[in-house]
N, C-alpha and C. Protein backbone atom coordinates (compact mmCIF):
# COMPACT_ATOMS: atom_id res chain seq x y z
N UNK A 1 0.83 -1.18 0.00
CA UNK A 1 0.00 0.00 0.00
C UNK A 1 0.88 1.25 0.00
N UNK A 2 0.81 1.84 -0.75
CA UNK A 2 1.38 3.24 -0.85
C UNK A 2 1.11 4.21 0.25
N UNK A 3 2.01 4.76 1.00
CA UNK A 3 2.09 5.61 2.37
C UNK A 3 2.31 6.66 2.17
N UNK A 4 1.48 7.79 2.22
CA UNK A 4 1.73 9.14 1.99
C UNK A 4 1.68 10.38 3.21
N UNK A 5 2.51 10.97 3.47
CA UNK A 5 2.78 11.93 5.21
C UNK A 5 1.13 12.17 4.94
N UNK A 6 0.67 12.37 6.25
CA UNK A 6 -0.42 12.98 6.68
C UNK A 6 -0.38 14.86 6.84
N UNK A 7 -1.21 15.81 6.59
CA UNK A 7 -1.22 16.69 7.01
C UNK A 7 -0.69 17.28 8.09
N UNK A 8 -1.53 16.45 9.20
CA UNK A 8 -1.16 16.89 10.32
C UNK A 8 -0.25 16.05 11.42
N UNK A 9 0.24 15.03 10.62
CA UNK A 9 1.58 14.17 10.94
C UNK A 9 3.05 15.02 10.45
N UNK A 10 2.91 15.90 9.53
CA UNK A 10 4.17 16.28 8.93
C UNK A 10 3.83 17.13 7.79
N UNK A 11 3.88 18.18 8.40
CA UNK A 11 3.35 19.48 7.18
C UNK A 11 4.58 19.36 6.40
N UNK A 12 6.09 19.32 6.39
CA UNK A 12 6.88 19.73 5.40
C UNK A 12 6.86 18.63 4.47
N UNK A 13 6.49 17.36 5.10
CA UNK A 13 6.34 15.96 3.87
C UNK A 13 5.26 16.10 3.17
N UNK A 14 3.70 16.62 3.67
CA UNK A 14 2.77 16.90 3.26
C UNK A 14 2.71 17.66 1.90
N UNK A 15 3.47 18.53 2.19
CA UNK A 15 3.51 19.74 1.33
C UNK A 15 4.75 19.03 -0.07
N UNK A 16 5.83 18.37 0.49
CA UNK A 16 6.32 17.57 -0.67
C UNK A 16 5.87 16.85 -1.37
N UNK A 17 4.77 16.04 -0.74
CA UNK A 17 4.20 15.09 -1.30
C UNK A 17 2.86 15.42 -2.18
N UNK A 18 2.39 16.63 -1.80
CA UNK A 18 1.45 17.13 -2.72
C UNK A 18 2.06 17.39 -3.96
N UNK A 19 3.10 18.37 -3.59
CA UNK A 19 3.27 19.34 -4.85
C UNK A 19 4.35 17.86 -5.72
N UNK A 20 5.00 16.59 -5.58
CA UNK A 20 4.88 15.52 -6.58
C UNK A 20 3.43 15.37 -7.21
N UNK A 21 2.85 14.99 -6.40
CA UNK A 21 1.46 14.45 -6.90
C UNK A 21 0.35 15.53 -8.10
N UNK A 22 0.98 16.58 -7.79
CA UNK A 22 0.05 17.69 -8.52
C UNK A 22 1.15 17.66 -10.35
N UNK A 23 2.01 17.63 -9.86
CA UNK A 23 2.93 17.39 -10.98
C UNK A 23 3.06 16.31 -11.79
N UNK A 24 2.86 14.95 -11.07
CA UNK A 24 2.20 13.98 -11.43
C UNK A 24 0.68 14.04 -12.10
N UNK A 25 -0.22 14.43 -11.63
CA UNK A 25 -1.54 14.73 -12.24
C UNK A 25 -1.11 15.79 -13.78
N UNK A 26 -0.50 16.52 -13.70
CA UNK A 26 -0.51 17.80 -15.01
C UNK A 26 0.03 16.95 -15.87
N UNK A 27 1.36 15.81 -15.86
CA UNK A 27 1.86 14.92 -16.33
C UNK A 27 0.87 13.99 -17.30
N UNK A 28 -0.02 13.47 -16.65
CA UNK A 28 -0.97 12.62 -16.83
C UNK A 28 -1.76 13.51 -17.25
N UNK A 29 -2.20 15.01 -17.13
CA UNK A 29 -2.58 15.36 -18.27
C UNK A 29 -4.54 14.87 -17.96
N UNK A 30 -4.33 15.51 -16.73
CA UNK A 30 -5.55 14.75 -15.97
C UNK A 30 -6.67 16.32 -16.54
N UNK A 31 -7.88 15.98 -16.99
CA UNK A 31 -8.65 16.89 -17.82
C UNK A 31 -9.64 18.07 -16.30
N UNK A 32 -8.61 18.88 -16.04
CA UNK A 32 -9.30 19.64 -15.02
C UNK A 32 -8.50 21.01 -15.61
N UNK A 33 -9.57 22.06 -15.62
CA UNK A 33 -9.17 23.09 -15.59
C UNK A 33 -8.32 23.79 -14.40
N UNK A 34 -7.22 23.01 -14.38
CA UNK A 34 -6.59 23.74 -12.85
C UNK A 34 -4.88 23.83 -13.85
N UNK A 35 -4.50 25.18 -12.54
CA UNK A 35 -2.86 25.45 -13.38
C UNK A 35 -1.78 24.94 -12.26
N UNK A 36 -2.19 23.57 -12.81
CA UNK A 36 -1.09 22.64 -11.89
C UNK A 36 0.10 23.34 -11.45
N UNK A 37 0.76 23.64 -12.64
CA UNK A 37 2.31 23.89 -12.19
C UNK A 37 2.40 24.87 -11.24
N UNK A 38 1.49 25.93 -11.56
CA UNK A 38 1.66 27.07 -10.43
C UNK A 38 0.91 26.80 -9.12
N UNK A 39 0.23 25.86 -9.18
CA UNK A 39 -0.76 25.21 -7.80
C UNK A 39 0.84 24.45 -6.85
N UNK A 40 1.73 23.89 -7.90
CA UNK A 40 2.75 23.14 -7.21
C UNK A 40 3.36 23.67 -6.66
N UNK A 41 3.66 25.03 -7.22
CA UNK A 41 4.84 26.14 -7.16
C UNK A 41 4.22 26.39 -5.76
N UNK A 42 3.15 26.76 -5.12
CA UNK A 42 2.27 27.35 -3.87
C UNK A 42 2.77 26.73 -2.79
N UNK A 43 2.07 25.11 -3.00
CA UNK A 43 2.82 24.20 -2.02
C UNK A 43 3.90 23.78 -1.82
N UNK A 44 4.63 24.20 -2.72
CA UNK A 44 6.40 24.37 -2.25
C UNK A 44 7.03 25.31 -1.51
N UNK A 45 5.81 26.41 -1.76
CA UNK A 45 6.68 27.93 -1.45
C UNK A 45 5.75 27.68 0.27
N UNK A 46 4.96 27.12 0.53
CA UNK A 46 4.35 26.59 2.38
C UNK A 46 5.28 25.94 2.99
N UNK A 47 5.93 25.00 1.93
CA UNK A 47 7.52 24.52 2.56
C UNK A 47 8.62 25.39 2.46
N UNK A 48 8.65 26.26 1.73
CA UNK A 48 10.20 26.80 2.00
C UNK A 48 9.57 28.26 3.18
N UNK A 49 8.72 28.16 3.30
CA UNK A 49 8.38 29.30 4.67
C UNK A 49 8.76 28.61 6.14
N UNK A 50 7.88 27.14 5.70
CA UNK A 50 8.23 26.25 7.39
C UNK A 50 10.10 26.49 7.57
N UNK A 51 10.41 26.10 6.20
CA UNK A 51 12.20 25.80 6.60
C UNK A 51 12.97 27.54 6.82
N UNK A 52 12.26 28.38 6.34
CA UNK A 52 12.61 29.71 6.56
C UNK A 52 12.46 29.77 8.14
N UNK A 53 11.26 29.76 9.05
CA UNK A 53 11.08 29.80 10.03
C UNK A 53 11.66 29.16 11.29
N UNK A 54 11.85 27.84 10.59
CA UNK A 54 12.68 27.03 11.16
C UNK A 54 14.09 27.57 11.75
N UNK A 55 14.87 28.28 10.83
CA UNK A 55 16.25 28.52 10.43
C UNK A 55 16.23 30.10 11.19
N UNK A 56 15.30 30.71 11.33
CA UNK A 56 15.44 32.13 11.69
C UNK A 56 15.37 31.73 13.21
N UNK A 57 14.51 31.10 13.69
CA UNK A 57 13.94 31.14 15.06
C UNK A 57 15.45 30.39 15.48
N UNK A 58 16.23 29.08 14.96
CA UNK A 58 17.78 28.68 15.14
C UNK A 58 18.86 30.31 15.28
N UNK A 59 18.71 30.96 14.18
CA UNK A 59 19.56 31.43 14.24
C UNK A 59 19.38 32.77 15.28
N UNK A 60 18.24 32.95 16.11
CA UNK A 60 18.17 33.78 17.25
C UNK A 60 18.71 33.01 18.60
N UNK A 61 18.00 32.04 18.26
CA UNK A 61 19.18 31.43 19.32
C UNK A 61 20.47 31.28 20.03
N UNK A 62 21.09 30.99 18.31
CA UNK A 62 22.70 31.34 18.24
C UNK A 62 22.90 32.13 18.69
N UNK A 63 22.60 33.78 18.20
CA UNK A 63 23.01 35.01 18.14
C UNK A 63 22.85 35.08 19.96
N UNK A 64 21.90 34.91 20.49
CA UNK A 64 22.24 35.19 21.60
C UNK A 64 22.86 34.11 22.78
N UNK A 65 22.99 33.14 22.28
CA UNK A 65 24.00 32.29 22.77
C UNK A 65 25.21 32.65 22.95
N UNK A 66 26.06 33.49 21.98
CA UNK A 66 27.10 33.80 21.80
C UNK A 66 27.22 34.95 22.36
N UNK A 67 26.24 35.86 22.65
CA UNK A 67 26.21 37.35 23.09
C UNK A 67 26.48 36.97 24.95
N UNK A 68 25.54 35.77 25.27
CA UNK A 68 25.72 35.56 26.74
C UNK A 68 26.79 34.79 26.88
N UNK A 69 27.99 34.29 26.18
CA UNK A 69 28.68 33.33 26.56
C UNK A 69 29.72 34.04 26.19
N UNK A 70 29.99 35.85 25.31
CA UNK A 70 30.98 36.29 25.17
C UNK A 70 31.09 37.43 25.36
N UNK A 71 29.78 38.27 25.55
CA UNK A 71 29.65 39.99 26.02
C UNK A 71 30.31 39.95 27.19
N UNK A 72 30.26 40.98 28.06
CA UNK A 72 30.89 41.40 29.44
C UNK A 72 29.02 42.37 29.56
N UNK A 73 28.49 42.56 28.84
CA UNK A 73 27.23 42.84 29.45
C UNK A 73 26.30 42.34 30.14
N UNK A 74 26.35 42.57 31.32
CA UNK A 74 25.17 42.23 32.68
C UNK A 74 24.13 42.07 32.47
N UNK A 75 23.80 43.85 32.21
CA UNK A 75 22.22 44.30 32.20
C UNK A 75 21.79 44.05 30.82
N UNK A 76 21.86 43.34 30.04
CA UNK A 76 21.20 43.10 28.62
C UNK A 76 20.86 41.18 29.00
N UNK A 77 21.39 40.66 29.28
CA UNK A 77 21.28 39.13 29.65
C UNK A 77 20.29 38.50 30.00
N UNK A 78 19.36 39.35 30.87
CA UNK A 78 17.75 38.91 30.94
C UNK A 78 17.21 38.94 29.83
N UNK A 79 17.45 39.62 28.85
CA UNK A 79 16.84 40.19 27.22
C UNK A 79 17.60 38.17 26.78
N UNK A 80 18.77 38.87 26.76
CA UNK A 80 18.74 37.93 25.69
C UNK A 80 18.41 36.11 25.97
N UNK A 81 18.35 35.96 26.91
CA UNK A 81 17.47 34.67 27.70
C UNK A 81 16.46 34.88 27.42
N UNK A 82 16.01 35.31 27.46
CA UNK A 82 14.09 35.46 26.53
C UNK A 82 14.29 35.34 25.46
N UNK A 83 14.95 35.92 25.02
CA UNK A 83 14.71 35.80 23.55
C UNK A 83 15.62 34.47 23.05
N UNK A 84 16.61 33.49 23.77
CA UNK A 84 16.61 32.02 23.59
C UNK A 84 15.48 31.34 23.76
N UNK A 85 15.33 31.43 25.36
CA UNK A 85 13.63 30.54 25.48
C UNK A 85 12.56 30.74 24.35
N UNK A 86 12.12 31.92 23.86
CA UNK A 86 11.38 32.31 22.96
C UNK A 86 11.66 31.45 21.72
N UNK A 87 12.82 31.88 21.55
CA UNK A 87 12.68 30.94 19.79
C UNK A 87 13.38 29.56 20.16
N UNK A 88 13.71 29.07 20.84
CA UNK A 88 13.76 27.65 20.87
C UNK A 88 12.04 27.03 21.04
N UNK A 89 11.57 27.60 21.81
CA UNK A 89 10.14 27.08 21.80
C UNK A 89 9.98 27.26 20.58
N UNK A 90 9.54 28.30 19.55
CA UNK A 90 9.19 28.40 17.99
C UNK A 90 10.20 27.65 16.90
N UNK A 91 11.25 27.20 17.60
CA UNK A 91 12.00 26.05 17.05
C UNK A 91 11.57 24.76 16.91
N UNK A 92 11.15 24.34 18.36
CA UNK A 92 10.20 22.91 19.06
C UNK A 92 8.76 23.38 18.15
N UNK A 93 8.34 24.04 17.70
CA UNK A 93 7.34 24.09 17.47
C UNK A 93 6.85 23.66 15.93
N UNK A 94 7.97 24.42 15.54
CA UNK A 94 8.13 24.16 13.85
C UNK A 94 8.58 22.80 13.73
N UNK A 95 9.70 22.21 14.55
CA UNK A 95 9.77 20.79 14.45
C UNK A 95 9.23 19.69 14.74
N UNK A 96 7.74 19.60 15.78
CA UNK A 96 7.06 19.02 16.18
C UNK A 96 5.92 18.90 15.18
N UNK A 97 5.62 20.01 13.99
CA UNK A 97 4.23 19.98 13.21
C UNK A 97 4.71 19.76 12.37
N UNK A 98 6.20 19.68 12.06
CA UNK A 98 7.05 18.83 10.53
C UNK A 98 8.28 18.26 10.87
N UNK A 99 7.97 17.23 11.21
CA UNK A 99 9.68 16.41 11.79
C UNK A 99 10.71 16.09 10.79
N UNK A 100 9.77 16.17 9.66
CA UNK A 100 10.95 16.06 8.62
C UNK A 100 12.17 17.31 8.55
N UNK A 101 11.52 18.26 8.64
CA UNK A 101 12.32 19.50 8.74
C UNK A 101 13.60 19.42 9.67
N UNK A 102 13.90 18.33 10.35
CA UNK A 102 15.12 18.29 11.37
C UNK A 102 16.13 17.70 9.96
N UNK A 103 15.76 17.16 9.04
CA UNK A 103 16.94 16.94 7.98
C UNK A 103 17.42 17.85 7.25
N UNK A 104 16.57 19.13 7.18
CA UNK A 104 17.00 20.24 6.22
C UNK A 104 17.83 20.98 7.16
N UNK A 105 17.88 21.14 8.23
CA UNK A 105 18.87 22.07 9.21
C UNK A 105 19.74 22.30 8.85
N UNK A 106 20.71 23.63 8.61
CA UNK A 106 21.92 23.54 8.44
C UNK A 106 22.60 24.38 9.31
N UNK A 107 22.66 23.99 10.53
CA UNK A 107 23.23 24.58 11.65
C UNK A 107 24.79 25.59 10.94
N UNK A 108 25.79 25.22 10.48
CA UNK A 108 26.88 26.06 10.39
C UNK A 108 26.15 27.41 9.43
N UNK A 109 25.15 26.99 8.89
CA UNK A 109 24.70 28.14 7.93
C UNK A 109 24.07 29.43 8.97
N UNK A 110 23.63 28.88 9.92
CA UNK A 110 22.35 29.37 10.64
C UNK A 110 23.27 30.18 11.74
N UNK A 111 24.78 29.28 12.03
CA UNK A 111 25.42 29.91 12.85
C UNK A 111 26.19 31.02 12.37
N UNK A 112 26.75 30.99 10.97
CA UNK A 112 27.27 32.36 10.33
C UNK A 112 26.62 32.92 10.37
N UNK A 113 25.17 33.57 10.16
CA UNK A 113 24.16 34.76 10.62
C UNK A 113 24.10 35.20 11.30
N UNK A 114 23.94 33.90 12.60
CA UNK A 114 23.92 34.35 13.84
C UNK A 114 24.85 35.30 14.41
N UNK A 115 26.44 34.58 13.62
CA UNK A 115 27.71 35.42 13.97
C UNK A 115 27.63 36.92 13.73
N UNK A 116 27.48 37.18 12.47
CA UNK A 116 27.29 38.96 11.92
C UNK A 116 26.57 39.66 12.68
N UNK A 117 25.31 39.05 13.75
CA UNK A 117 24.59 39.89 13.93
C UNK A 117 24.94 39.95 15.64
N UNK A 118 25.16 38.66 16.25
CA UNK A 118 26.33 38.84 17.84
C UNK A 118 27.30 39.92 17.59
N UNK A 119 28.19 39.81 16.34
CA UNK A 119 29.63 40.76 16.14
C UNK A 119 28.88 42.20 15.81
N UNK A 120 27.80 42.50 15.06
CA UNK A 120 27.31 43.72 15.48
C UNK A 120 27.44 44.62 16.73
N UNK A 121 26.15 43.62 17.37
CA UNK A 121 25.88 44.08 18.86
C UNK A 121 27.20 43.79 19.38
N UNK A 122 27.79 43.04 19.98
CA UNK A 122 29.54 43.12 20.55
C UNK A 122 29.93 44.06 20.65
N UNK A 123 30.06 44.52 19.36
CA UNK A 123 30.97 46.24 18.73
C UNK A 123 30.61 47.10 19.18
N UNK A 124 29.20 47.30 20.25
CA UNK A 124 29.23 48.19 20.51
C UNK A 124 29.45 48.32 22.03
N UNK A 125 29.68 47.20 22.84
CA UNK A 125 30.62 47.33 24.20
C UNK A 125 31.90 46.91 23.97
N UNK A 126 32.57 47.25 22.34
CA UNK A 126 34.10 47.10 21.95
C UNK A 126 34.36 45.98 22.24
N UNK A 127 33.81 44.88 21.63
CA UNK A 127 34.33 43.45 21.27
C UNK A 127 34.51 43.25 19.86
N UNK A 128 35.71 42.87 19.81
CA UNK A 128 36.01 42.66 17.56
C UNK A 128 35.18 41.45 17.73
N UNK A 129 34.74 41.33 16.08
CA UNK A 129 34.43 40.37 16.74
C UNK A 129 34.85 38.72 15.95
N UNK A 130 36.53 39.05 16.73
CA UNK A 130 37.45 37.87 16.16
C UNK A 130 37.24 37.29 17.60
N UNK A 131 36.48 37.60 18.60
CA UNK A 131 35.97 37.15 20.05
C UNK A 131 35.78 35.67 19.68
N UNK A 132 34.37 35.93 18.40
CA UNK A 132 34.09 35.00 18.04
C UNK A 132 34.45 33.88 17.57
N UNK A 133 33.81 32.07 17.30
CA UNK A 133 34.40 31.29 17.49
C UNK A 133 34.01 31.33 15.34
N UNK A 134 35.28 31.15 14.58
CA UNK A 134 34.23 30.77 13.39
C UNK A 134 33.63 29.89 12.53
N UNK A 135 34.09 28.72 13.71
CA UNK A 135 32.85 27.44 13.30
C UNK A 135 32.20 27.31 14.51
N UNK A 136 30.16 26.68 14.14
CA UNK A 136 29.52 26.90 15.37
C UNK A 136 30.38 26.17 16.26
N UNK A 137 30.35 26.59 17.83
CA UNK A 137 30.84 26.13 19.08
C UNK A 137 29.80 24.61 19.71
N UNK A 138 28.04 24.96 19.23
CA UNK A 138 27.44 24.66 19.71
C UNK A 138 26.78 23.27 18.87
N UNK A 139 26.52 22.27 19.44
CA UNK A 139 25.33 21.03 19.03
C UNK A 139 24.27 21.45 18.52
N UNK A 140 23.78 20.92 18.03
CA UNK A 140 22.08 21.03 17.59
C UNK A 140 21.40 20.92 18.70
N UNK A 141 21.71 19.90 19.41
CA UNK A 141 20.95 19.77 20.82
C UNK A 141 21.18 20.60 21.60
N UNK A 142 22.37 21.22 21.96
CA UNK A 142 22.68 22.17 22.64
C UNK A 142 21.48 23.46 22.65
N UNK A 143 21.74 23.87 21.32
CA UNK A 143 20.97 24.90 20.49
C UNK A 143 19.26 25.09 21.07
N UNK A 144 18.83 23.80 21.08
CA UNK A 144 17.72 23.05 21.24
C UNK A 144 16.59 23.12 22.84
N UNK A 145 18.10 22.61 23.80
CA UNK A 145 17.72 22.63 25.03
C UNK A 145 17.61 23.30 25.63
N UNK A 146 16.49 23.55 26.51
CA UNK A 146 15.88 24.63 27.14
C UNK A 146 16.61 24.89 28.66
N UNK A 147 17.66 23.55 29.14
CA UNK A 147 17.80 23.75 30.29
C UNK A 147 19.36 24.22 29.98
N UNK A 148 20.29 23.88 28.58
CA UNK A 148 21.74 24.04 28.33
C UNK A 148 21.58 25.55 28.00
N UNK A 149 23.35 26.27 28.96
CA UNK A 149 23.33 27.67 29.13
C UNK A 149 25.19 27.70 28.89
N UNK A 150 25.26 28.55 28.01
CA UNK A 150 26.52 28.67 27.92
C UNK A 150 27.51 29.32 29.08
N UNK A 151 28.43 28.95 29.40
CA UNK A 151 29.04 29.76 30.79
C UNK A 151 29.97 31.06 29.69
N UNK A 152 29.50 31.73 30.80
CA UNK A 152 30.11 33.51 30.29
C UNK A 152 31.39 33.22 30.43
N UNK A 153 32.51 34.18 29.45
CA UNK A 153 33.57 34.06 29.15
C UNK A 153 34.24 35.41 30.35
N UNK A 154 33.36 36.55 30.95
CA UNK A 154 33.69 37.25 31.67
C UNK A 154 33.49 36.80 33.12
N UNK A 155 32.88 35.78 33.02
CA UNK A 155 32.52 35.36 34.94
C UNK A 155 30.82 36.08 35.14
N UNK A 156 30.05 36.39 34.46
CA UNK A 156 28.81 36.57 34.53
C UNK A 156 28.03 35.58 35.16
N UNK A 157 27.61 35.88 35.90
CA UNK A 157 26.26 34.72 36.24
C UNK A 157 24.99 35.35 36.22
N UNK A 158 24.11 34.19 35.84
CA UNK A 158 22.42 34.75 36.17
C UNK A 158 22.19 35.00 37.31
């Protein structure tokens, strides 16, 4: 029997598996007034939003992973702990309604972004930012876990 992702088992397979099947149908030349190709083009572009989302909400993570594990700033550190917890949850979230999406990850990609935009902010309590490490430091899981906290490079604590 032929097994096809469910909707709401795996939106990013869902959405692959349509937009074959719609391409398949125009193929076959199936007699419906519909404009397959650009119907396919739709449900591809629902997947490259999940993997967009995916990858942004990662790469806030990073960015402030690296800001708390290499600034000398105190009073900004509650900020940027929220805003880990925050998008790791919208991380867990995107990966729980499409599990396939844990194969498209490309963590070193997600972590060079992250880098430009830590070495921004840095620069402006005068950190170069050759501070930085320039391959990620961090796991996927690392990235991931809600309870893993990088130890500050200045002696900071929460």
């Amino acid at each position: 029997m032929d097994r096809h992702p469910a909707y709401d088992d795996d939106f990013y397979a869902w959405t692959q598996d349509q937009a074959r099947r719609l391409r398949d149908a125009a193929a076959e030349r199936v007699n419906a007034p519909i404009d397959w190709e650009n119907l396919a083009e739709e449900v591809e572009s629902m997947e490259r939003s999940e993997v967009r989302a995916l990858g942004s909400a990662l790469m806030w993570v990073i960015e402030h992973l690296l800001k708390l594990e290499h600034a000398p700033a105190a009073d900004r550190r509650p900020g940027w702990e929220e805003s880990v917890l925050t998008h790791r949850v919208a991380a867990w979230e995107e990966m729980e309604a499409s599990p396939s999406l844990c194969g498209r990850i490309d963590l070193e990609r997600r972590y060079q972004d992250a880098r430009r935009f830590a070495a921004r902010g840095m620069a402006r309590d005068g950190l170069p930012e050759s501070v930085l490490p320039d391959a990620c430091p961090y796991t996927l899981e690392q990235v991931l876990d809600h309870d893993w906290w990088p130890v500050n490079r200045h002696g900071l604590e929460d």
